[in-house]
Protein backbone atom coordinates (compact mmCIF):
# COMPACT_ATOMS: atom_id res chain seq x y z
CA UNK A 1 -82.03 -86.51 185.23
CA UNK A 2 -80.84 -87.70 181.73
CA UNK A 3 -77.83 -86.21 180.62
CA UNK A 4 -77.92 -83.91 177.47
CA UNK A 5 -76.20 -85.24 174.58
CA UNK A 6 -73.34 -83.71 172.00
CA UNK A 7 -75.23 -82.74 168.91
CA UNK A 8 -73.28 -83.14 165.65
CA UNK A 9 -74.31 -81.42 162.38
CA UNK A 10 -72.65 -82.64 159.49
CA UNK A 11 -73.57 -84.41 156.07
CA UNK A 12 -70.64 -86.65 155.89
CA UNK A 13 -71.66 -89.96 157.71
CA UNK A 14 -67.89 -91.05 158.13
CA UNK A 15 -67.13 -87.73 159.79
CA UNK A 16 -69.83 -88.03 162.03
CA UNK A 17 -69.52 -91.69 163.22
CA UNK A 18 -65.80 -91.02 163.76
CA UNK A 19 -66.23 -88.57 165.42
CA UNK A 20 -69.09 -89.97 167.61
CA UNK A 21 -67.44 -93.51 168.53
CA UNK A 22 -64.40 -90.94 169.98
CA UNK A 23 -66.90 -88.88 171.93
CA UNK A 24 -69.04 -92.29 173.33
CA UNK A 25 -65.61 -93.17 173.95
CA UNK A 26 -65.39 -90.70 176.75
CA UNK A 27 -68.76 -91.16 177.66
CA UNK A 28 -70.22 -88.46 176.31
CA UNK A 29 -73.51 -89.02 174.95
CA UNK A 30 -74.20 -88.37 170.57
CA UNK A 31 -76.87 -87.52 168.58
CA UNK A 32 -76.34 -85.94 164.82
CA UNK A 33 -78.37 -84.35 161.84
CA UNK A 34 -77.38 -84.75 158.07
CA UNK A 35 -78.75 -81.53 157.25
CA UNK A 36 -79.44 -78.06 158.88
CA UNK A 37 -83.03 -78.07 159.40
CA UNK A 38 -83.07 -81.84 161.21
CA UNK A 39 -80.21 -80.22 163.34
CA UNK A 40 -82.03 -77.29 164.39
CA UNK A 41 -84.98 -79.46 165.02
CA UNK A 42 -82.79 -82.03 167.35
CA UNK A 43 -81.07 -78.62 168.67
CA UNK A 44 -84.88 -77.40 170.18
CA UNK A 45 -85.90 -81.41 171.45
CA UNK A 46 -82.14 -82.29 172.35
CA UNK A 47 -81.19 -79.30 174.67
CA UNK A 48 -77.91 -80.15 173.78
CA UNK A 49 -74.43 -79.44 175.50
CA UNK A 50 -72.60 -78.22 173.30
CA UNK A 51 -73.06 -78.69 168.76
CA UNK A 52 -70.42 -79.43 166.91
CA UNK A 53 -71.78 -78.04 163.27
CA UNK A 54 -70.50 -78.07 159.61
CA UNK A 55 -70.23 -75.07 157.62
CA UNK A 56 -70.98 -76.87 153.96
CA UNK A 57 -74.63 -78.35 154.52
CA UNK A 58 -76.61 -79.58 151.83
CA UNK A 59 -79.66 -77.36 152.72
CA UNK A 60 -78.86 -74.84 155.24
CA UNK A 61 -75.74 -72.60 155.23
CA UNK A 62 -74.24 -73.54 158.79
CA UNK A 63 -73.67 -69.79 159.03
CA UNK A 64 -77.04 -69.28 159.19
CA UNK A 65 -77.57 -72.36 161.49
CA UNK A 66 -75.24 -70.70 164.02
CA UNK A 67 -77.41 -67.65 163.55
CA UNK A 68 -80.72 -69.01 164.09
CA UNK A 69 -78.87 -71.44 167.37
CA UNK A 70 -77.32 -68.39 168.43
CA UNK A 71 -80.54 -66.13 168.32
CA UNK A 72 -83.03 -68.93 170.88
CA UNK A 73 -79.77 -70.35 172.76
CA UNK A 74 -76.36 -69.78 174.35
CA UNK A 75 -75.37 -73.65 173.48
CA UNK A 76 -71.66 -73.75 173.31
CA UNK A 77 -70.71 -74.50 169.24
CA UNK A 78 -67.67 -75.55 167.32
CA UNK A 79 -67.14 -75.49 164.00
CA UNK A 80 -65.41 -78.07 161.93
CA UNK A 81 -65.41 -76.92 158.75
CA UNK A 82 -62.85 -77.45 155.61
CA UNK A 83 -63.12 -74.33 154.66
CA UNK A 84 -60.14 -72.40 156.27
CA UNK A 85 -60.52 -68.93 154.64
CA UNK A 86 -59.71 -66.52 157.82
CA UNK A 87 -62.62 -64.41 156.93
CA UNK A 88 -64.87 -67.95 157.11
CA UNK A 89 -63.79 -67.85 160.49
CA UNK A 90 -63.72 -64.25 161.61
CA UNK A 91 -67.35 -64.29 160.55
CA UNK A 92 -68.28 -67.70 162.24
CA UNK A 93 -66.89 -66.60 165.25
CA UNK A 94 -68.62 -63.19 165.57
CA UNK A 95 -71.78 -65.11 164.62
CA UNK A 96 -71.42 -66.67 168.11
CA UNK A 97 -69.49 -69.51 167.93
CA UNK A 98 -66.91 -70.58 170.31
CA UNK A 99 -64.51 -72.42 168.63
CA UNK A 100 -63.70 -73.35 164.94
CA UNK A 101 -61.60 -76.74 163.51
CA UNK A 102 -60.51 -77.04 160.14
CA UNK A 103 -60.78 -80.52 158.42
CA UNK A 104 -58.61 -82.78 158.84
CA UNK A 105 -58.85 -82.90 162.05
CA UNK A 106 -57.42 -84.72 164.86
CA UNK A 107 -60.47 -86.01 166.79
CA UNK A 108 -58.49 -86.49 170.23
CA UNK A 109 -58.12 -82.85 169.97
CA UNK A 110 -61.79 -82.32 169.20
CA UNK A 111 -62.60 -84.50 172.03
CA UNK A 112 -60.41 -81.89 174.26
CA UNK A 113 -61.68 -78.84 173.29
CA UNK A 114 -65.22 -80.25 173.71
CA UNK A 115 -64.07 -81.22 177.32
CA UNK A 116 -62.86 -77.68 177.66
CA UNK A 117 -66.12 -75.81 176.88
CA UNK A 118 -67.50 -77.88 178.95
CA UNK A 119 -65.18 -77.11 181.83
CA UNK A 120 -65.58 -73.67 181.06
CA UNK A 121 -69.24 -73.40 181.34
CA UNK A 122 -70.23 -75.47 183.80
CA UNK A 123 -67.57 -74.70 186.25
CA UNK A 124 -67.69 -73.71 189.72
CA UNK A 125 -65.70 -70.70 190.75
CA UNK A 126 -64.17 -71.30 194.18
CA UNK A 127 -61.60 -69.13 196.09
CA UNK A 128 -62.50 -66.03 193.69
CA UNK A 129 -65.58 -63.40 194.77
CA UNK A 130 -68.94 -64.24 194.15
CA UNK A 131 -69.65 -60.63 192.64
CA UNK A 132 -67.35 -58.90 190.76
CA UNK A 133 -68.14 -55.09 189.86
CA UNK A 134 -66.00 -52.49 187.14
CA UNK A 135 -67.63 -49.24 187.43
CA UNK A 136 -72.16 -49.84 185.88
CA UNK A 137 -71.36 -53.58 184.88
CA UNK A 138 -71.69 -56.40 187.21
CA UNK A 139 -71.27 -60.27 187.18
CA UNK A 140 -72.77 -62.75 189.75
CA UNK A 141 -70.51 -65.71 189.24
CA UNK A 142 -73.05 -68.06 190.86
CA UNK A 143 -75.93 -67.13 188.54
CA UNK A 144 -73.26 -66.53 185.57
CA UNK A 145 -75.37 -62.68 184.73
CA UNK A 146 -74.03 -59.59 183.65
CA UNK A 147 -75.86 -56.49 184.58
CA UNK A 148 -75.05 -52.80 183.03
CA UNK A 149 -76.45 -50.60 185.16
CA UNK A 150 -79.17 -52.65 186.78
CA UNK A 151 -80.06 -54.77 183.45
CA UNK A 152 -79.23 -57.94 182.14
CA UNK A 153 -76.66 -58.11 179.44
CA UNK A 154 -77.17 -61.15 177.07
CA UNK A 155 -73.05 -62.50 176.48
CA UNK A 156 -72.43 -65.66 175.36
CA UNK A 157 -70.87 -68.37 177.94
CA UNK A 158 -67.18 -68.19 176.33
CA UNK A 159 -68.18 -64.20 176.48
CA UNK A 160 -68.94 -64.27 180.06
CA UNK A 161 -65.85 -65.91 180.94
CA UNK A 162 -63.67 -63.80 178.90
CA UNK A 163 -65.17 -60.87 180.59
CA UNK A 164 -65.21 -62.37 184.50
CA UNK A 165 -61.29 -63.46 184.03
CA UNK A 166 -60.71 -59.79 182.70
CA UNK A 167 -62.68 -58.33 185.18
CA UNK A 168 -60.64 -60.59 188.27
CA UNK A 169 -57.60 -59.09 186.62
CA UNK A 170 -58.78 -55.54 186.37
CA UNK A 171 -56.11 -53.02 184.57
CA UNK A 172 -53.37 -55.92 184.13
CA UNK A 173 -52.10 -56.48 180.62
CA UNK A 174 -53.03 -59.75 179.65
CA UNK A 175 -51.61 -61.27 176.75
CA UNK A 176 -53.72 -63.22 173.83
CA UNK A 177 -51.83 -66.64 174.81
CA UNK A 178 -52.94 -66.20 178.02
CA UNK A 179 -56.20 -65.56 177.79
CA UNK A 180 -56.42 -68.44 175.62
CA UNK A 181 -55.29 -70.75 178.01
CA UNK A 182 -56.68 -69.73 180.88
CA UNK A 183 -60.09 -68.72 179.61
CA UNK A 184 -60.80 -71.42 176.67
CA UNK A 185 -58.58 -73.44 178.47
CA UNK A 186 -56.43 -75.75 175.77
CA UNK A 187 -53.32 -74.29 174.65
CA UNK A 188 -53.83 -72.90 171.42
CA UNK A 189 -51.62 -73.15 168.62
CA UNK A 190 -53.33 -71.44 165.85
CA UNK A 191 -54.59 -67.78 164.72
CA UNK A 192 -55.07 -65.77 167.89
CA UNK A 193 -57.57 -63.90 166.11
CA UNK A 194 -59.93 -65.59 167.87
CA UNK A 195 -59.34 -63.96 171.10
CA UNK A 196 -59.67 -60.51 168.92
CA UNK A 197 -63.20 -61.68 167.36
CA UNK A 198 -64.24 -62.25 170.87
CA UNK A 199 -63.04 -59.33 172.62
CA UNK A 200 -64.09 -56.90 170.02
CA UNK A 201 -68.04 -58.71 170.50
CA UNK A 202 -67.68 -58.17 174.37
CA UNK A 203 -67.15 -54.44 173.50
CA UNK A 204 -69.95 -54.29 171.59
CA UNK A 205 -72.34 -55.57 174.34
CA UNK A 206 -70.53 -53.40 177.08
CA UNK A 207 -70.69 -50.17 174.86
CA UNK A 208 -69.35 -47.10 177.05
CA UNK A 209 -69.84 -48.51 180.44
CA UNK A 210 -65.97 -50.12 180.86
CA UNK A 211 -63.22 -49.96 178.39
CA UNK A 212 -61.27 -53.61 177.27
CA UNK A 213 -57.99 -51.95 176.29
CA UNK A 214 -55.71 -53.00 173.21
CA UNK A 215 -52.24 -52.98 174.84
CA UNK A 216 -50.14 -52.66 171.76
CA UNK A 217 -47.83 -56.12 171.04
CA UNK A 218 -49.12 -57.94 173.88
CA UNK A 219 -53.10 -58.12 174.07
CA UNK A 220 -55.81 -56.83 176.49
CA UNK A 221 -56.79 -54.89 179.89
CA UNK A 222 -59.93 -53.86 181.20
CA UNK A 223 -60.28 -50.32 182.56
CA UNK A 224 -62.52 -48.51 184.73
CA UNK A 225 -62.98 -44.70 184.93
């Protein structure tokens, strides 16, 4: 079977070929779009692995090109962006993304958190249960589903993980820099905001059935009953 490729989105051909000749480096395999609607096209052929997409495109606001991946996929996507505003990334983020650089970059630590979601969503989990259950919601770690009482809930991959690891830790307080490492698995030295986007879009999708917690100064716990 041919392996699916890392699809890069950006107009600016020096970004993209550095950041392509670090990826083939590693062995990883590159395709890339100068503007939005070529992406989304190579996006639909490609079946990529994960996208690594620019916010600033010359046709299509990569906003809305998260949107429209986000609506027909659950591809993993990064942004790398130079637009640093914290609401630019609060809103990319609830938009689906998983993870969001800020130009200049340093492309060896592109490179890792591309390895990470990677990691993260095709792993294996071994030594842990196969099913997990907190009260109507249920995840089958082999078939990576969540059900709410009997039916499918549609989460993310970097939303299914952040749910299992809460879920295997069940009414421990577990702190933002910890969920970060274990669950997007880099350490993480920026705004831990991120964790908040995510949590507070894995509430949404859970609605009443179980409770994520805000433990105040420290982070997160999932509750049941």
């Amino acid at each position: 079977m041919a392996k699916l490729p890392i699809l890069i989105i950006e107009d600016e051909e020096s970004i993209t070929s550095f950041v392509a000749m670090y990826l083939e480096k590693e062995g990883f395999i590159v395709v890339s779009a100068l503007t939005g609607a070529e992406g989304l096209r190579l996006a639909s052929e490609k079946q990529p692995r994960v996208v690594i997409l620019d916010l600033m495109l010359p046709d299509i606001d990569g906003f809305e090109i998260c949107r429209r991946l986000r609506h027909d996929s659950e591809v993993p996507i990064i942004m790398l962006t130079a637009r640093d505003a914290a609401t630019d990334k609060v809103v990319g983020l609830e938009l689906g993304a998983d993870d969001y650089i800020t130009k200049p970059f340093d492309p060896r630590e592109l490179v890792a958190r591309v390895k990470s979601i990677l990691r993260r969503s095709e792993a294996t989990i071994r030594g842990e249960p196969v099913t997990l259950a907190a009260g109507p919601v249920t995840i089958d770690s082999s078939r990576r589903e969540i059900t709410i009482n009997g039916k499918e809930a549609k989460m993310t991959a970097l939303e299914f993980d952040l749910l299992h690891y809460l879920m295997l830790n069940r009414g421990l307080a577990l702190s933002r820099q910890q969920l970060l490492e274990q669950v997007w698995g880099y350490d993480f030295f920026g705004d831990t905001r991120t964790v908040d986007v995510h949590i507070n879009q894995v509430r949404k999708k859970l609605g009443k059935a179980v409770k994520i917690e805000t433990v105040r100064s420290i982070g997160y716990k999932l509750v049941c009953g």
